[in-house]
PDB file of N, CA and C in Angstrom:
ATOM      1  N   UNK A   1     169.775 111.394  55.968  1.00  0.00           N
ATOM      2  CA  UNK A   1     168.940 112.105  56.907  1.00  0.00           C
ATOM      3  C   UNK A   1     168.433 113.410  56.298  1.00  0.00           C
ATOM      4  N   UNK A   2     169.318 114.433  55.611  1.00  0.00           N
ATOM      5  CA  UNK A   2     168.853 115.274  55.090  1.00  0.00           C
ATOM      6  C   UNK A   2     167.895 114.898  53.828  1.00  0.00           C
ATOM      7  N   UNK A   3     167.791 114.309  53.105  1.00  0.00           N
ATOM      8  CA  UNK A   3     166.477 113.955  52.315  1.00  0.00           C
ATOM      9  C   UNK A   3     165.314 113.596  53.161  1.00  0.00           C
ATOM     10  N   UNK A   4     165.393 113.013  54.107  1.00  0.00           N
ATOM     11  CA  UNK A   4     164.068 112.472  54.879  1.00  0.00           C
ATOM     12  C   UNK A   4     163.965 113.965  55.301  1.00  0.00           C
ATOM     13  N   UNK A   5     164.270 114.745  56.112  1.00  0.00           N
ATOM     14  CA  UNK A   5     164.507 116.207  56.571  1.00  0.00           C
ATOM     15  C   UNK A   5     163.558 116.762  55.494  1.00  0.00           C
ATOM     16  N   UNK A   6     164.426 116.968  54.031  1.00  0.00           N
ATOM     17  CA  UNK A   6     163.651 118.037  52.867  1.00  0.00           C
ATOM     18  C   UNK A   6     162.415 117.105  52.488  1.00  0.00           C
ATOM     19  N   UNK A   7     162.234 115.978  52.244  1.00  0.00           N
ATOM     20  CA  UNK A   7     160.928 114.890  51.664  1.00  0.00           C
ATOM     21  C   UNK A   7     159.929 115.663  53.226  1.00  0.00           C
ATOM     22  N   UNK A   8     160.137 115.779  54.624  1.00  0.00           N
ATOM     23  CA  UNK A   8     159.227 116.117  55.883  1.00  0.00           C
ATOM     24  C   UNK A   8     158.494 117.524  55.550  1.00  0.00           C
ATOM     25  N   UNK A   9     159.873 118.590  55.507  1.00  0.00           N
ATOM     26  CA  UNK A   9     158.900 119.603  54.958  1.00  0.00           C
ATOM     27  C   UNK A   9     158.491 120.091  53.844  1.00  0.00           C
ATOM     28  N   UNK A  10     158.620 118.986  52.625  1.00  0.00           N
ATOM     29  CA  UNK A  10     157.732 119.102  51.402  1.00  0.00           C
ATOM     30  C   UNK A  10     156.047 118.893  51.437  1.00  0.00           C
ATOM     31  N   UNK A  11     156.308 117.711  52.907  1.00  0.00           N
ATOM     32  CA  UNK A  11     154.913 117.191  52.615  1.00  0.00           C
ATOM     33  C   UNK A  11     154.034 118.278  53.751  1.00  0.00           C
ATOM     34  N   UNK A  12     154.872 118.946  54.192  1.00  0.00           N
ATOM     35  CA  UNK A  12     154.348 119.882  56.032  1.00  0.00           C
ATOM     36  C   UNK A  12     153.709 120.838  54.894  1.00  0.00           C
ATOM     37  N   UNK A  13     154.763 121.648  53.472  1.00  0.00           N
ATOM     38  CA  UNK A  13     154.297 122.550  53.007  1.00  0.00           C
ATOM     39  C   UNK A  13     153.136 122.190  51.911  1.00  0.00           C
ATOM     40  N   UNK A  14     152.603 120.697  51.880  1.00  0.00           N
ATOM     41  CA  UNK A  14     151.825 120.501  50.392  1.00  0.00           C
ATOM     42  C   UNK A  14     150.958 119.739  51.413  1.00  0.00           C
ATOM     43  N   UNK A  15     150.880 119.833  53.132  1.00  0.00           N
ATOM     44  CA  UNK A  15     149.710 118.928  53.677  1.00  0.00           C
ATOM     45  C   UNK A  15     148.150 119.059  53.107  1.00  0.00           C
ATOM     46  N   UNK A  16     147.744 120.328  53.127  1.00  0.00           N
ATOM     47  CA  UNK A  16     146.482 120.791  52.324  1.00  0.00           C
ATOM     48  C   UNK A  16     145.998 119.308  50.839  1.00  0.00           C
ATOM     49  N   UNK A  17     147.368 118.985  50.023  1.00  0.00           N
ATOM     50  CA  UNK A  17     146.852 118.446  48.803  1.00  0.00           C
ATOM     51  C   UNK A  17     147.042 117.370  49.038  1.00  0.00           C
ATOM     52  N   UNK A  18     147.857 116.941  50.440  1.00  0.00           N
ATOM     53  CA  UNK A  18     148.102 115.181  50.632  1.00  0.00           C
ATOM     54  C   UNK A  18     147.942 114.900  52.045  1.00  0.00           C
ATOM     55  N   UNK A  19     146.584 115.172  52.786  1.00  0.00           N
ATOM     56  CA  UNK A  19     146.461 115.289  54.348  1.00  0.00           C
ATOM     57  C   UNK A  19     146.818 113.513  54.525  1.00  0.00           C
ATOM     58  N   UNK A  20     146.596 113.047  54.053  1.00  0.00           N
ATOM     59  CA  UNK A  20     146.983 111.354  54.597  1.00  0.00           C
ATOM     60  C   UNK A  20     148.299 111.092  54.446  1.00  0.00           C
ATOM     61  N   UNK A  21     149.258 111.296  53.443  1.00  0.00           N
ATOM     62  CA  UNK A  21     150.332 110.938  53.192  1.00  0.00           C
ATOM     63  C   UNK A  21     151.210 112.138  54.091  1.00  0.00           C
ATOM     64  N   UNK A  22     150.650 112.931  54.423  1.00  0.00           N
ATOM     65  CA  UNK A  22     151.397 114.143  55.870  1.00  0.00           C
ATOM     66  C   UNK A  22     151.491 113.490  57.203  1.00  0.00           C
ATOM     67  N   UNK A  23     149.762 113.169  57.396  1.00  0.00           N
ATOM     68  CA  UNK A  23     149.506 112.499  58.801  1.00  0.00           C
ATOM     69  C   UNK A  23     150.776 111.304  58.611  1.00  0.00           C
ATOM     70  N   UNK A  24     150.641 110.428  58.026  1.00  0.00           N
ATOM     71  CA  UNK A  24     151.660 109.179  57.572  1.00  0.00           C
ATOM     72  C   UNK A  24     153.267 109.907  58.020  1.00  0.00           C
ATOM     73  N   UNK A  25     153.261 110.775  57.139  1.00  0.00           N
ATOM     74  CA  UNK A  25     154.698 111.347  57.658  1.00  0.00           C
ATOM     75  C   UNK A  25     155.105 111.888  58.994  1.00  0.00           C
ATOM     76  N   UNK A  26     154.357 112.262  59.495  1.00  0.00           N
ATOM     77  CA  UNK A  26     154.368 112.893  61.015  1.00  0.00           C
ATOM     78  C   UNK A  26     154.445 112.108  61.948  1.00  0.00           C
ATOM     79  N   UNK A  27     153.864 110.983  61.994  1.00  0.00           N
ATOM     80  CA  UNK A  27     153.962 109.947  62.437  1.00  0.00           C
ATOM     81  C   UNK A  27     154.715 108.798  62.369  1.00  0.00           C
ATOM     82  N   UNK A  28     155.609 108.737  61.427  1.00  0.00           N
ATOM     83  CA  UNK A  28     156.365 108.042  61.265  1.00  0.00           C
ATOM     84  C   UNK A  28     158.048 108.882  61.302  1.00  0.00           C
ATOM     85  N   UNK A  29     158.054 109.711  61.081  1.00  0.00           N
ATOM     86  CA  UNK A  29     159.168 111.052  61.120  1.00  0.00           C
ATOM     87  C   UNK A  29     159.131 112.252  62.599  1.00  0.00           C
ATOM     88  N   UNK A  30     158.359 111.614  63.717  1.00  0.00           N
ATOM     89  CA  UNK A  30     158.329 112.448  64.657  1.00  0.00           C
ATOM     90  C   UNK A  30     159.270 112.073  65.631  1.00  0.00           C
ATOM     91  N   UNK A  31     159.942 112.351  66.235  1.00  0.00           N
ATOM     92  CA  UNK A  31     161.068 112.084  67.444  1.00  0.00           C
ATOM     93  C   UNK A  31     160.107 111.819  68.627  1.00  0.00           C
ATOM     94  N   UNK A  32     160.285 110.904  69.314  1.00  0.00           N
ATOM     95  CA  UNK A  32     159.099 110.671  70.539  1.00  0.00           C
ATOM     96  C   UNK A  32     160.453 110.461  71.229  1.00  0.00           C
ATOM     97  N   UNK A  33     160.165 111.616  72.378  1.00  0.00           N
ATOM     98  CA  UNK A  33     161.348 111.816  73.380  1.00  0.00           C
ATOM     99  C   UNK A  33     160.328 110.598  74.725  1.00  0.00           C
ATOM    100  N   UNK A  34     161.700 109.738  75.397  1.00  0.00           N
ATOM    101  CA  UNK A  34     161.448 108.977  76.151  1.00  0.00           C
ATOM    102  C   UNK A  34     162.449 108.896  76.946  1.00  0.00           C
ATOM    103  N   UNK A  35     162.233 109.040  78.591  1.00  0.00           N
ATOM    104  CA  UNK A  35     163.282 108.726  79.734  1.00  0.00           C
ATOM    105  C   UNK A  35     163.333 106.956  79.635  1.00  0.00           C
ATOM    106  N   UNK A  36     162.639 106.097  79.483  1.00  0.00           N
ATOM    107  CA  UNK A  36     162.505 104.589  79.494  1.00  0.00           C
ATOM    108  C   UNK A  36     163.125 103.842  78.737  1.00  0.00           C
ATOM    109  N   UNK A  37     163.926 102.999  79.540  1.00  0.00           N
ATOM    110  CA  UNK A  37     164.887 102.196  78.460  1.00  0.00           C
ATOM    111  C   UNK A  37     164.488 101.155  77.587  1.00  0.00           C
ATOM    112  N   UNK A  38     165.067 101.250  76.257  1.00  0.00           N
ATOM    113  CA  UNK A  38     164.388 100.748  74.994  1.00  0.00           C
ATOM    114  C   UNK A  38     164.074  99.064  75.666  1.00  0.00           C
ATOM    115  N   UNK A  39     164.398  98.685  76.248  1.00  0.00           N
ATOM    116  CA  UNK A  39     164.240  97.314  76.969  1.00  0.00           C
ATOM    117  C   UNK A  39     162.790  97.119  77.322  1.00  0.00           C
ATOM    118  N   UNK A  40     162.822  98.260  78.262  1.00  0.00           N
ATOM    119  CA  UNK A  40     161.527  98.628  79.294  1.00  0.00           C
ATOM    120  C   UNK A  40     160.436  98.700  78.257  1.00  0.00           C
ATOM    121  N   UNK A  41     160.523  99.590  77.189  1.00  0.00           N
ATOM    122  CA  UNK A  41     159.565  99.281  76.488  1.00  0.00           C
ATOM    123  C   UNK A  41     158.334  98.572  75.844  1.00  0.00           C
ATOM    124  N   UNK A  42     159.215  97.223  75.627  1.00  0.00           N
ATOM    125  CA  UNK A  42     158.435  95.839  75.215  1.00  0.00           C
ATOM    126  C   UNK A  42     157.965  95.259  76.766  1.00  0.00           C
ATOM    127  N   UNK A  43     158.233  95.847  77.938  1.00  0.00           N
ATOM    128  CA  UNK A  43     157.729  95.188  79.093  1.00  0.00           C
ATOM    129  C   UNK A  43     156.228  94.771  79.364  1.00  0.00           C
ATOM    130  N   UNK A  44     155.668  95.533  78.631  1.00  0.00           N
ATOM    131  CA  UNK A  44     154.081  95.724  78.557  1.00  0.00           C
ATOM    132  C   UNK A  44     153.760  94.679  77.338  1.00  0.00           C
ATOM    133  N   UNK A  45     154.850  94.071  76.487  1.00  0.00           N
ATOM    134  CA  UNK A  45     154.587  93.472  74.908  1.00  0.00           C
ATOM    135  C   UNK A  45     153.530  92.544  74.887  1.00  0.00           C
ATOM    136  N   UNK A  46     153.431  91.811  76.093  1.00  0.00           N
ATOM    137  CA  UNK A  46     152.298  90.660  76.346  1.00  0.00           C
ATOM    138  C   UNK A  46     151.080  91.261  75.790  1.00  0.00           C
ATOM    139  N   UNK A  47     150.998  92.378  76.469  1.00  0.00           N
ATOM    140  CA  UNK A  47     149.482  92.716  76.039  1.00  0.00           C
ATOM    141  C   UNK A  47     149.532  92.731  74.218  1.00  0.00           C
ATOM    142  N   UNK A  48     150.466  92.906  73.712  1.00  0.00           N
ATOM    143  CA  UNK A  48     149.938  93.523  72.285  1.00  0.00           C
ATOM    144  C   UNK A  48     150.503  92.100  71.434  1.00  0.00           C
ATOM    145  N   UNK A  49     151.763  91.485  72.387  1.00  0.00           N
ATOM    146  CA  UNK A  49     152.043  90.628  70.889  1.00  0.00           C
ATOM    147  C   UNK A  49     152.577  89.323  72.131  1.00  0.00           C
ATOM    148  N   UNK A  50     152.219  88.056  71.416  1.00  0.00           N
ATOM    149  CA  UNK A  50     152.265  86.664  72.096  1.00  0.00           C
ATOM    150  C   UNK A  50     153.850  86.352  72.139  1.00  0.00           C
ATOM    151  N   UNK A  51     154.067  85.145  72.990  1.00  0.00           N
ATOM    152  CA  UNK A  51     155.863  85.008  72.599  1.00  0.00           C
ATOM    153  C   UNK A  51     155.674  84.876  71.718  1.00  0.00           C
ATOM    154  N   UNK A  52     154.642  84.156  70.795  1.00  0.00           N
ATOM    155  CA  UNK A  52     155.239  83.734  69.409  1.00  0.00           C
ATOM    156  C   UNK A  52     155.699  84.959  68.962  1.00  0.00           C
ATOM    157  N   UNK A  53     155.425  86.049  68.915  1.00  0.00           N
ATOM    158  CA  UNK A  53     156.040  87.551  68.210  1.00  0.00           C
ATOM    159  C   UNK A  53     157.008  88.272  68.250  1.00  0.00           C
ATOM    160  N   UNK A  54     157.666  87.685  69.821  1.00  0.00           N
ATOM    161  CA  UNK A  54     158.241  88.461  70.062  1.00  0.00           C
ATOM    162  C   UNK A  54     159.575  88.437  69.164  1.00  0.00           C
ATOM    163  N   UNK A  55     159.975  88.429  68.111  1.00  0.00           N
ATOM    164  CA  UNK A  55     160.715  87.982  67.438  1.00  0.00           C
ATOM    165  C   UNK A  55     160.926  89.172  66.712  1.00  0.00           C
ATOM    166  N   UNK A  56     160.123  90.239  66.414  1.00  0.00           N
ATOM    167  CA  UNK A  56     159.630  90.967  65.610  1.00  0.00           C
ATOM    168  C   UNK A  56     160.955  92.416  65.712  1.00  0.00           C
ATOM    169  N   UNK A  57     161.379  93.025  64.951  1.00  0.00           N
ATOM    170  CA  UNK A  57     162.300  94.127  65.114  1.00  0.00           C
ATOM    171  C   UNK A  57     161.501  95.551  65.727  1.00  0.00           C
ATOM    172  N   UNK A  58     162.163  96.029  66.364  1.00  0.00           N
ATOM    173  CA  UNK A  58     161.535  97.445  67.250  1.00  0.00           C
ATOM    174  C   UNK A  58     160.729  97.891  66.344  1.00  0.00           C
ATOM    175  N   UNK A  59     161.443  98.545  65.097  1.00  0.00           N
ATOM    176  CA  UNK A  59     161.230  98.908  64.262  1.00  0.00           C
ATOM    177  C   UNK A  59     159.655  98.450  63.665  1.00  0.00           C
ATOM    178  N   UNK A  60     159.473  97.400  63.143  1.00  0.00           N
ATOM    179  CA  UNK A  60     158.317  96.545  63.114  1.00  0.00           C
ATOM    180  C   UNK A  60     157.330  96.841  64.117  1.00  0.00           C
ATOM    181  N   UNK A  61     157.537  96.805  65.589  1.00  0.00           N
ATOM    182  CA  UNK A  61     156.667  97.004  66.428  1.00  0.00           C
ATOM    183  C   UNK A  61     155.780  98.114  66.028  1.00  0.00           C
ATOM    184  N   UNK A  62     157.466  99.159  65.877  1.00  0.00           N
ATOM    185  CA  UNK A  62     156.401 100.475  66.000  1.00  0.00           C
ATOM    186  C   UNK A  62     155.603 101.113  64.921  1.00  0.00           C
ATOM    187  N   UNK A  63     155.825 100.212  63.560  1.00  0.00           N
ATOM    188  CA  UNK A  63     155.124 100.239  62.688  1.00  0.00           C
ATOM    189  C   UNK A  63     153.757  99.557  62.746  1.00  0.00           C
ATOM    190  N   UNK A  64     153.671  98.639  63.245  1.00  0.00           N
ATOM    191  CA  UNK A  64     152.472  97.587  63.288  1.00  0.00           C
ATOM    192  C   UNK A  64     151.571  98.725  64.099  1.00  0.00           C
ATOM    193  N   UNK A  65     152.470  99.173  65.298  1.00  0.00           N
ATOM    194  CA  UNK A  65     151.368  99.548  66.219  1.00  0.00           C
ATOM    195  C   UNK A  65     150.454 101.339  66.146  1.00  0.00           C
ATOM    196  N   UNK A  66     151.517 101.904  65.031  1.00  0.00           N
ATOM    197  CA  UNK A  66     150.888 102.994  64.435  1.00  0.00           C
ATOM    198  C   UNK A  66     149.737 102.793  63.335  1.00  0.00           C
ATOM    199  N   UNK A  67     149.982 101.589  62.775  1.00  0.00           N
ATOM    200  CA  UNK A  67     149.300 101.052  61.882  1.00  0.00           C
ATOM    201  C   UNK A  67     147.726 100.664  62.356  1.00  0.00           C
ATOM    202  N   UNK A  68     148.175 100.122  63.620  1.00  0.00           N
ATOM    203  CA  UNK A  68     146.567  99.832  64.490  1.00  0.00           C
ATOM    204  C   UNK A  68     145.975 100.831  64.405  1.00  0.00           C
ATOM    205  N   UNK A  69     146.735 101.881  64.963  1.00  0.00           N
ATOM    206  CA  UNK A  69     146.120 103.381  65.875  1.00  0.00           C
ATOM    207  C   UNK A  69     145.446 103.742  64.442  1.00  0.00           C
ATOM    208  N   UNK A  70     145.966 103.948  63.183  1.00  0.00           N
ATOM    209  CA  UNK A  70     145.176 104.595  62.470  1.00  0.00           C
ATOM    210  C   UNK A  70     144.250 103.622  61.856  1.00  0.00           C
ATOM    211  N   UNK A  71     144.734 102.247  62.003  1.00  0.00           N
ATOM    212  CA  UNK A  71     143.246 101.623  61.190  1.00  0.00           C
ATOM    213  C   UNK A  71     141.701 102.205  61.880  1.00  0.00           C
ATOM    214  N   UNK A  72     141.790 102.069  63.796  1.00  0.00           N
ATOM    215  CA  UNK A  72     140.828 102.076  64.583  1.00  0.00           C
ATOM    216  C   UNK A  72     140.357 103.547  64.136  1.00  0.00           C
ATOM    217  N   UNK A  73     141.020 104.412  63.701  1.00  0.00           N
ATOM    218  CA  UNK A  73     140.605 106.014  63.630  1.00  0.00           C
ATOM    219  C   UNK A  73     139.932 106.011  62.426  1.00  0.00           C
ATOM    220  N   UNK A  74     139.101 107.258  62.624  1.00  0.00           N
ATOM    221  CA  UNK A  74     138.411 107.778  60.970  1.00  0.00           C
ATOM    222  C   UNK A  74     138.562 107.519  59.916  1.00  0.00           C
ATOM    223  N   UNK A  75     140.502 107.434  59.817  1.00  0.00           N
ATOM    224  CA  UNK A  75     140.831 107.030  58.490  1.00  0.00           C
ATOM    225  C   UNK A  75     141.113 105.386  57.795  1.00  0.00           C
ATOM    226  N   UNK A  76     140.384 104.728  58.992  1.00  0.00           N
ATOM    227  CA  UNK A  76     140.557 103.587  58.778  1.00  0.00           C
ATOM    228  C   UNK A  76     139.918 103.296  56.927  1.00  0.00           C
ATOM    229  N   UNK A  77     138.858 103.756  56.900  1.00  0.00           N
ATOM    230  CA  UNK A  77     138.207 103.250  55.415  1.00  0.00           C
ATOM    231  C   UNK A  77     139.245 103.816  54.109  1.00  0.00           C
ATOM    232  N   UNK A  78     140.118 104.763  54.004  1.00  0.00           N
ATOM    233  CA  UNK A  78     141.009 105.770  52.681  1.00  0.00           C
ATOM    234  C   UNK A  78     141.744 104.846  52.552  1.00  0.00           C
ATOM    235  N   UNK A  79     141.554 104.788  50.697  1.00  0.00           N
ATOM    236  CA  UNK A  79     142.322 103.511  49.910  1.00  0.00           C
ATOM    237  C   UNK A  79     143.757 104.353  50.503  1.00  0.00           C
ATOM    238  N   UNK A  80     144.376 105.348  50.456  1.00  0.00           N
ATOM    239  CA  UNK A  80     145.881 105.322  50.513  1.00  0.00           C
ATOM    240  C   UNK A  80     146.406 104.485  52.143  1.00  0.00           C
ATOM    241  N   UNK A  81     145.358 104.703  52.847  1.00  0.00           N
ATOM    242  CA  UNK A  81     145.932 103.653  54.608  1.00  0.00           C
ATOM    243  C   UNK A  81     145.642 102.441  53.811  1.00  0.00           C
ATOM    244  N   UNK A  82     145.205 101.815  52.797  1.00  0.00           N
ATOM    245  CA  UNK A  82     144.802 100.539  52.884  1.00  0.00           C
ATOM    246  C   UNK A  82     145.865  99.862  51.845  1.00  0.00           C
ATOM    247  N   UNK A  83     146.393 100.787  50.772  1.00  0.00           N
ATOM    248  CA  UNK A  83     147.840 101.032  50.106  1.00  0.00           C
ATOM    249  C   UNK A  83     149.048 100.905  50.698  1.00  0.00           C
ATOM    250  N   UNK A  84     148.696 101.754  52.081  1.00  0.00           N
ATOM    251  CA  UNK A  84     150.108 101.537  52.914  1.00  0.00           C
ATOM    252  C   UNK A  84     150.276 100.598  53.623  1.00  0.00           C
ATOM    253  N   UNK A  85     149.399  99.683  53.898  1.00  0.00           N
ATOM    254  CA  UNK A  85     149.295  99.119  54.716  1.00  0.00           C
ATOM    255  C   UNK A  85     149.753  97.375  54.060  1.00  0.00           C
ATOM    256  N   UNK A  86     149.157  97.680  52.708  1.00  0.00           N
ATOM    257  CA  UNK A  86     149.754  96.352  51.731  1.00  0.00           C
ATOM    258  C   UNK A  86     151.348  96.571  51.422  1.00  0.00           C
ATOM    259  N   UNK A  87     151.890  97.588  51.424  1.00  0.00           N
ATOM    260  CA  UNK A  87     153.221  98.175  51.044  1.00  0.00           C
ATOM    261  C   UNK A  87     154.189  97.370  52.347  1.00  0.00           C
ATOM    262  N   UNK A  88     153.506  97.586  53.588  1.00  0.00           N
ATOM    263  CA  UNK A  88     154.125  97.559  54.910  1.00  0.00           C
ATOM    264  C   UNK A  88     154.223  95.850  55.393  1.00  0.00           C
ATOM    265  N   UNK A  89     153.191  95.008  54.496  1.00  0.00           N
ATOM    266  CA  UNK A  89     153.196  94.073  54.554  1.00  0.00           C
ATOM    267  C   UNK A  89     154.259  92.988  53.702  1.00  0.00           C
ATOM    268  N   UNK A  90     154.197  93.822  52.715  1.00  0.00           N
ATOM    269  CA  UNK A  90     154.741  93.110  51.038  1.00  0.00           C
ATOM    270  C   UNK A  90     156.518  94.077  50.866  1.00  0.00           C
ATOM    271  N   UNK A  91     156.911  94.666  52.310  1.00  0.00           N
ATOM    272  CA  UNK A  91     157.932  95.386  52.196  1.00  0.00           C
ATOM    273  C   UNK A  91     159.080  94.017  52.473  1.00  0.00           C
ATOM    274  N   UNK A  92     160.238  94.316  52.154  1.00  0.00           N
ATOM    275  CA  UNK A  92     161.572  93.831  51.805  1.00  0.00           C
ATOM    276  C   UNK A  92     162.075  93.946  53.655  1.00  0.00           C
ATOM    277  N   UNK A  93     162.839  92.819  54.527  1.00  0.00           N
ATOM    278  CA  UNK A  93     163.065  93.064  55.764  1.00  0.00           C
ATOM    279  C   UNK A  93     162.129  93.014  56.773  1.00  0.00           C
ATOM    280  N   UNK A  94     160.610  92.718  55.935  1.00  0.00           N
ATOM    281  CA  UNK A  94     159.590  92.396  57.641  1.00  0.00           C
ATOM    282  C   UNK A  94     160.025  91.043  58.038  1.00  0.00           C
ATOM    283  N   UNK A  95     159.883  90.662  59.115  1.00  0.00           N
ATOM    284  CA  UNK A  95     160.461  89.817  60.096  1.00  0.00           C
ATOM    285  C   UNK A  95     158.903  88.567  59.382  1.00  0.00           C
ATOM    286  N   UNK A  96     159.086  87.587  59.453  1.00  0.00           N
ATOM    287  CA  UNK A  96     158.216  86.397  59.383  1.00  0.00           C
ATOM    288  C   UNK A  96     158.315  85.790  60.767  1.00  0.00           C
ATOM    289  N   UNK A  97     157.616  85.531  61.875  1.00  0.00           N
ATOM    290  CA  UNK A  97     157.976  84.915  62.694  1.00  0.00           C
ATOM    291  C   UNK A  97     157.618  83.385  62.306  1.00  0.00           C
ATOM    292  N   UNK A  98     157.314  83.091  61.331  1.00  0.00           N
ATOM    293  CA  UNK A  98     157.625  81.642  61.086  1.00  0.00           C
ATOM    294  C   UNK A  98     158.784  81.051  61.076  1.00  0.00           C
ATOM    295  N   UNK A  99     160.091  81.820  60.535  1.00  0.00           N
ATOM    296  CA  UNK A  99     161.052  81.123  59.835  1.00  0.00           C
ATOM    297  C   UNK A  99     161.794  81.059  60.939  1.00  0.00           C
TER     298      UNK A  99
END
């Protein structure tokens, strides 16, 4: 935890020379305080993912679905979202809902 901690405000203090790989961090390293139980959460899942998906780890969700938010935004076209995004695919532990 303390490396993710010092790696957060390396990139808070060098955002100026790496605004994408900051935004990336902030977003993926932010605490999102919630009264709703982690259950309740996926209650809405229909809309975003079919049964076939539901298979998928929280974790996964909430990657996929940050992943949307910034494709649809400005930064959808910057080779580094389009880098991360092959990384996030071709990573070690994503769920296949085939198998």
């Amino acid at each position: 935890m303390e490396e993710i901690l010092r790696w957060a405000i390396l990139l808070e203090n060098n955002k100026g020379k790496y605004p994408i790989l900051a935004e990336v961090a902030r977003d993926f390293l932010a605490i999102h305080v919630s009264t709703v139980a982690s259950k309740s959460t996926f209650s809405t899942g229909g809309r975003h993912f079919s049964t076939h998906r539901n298979r998928l780890h929280e974790n996964t969700v909430k990657a996929l679905m940050c992943t949307q938010n910034w494709y649809w935004t400005e930064i959808r076209d910057h080779e580094p979202l389009k880098r991360f995004v092959e990384q996030i695919m071709n990573a070690e532990g994503v769920e296949d809902p085939d198998d």
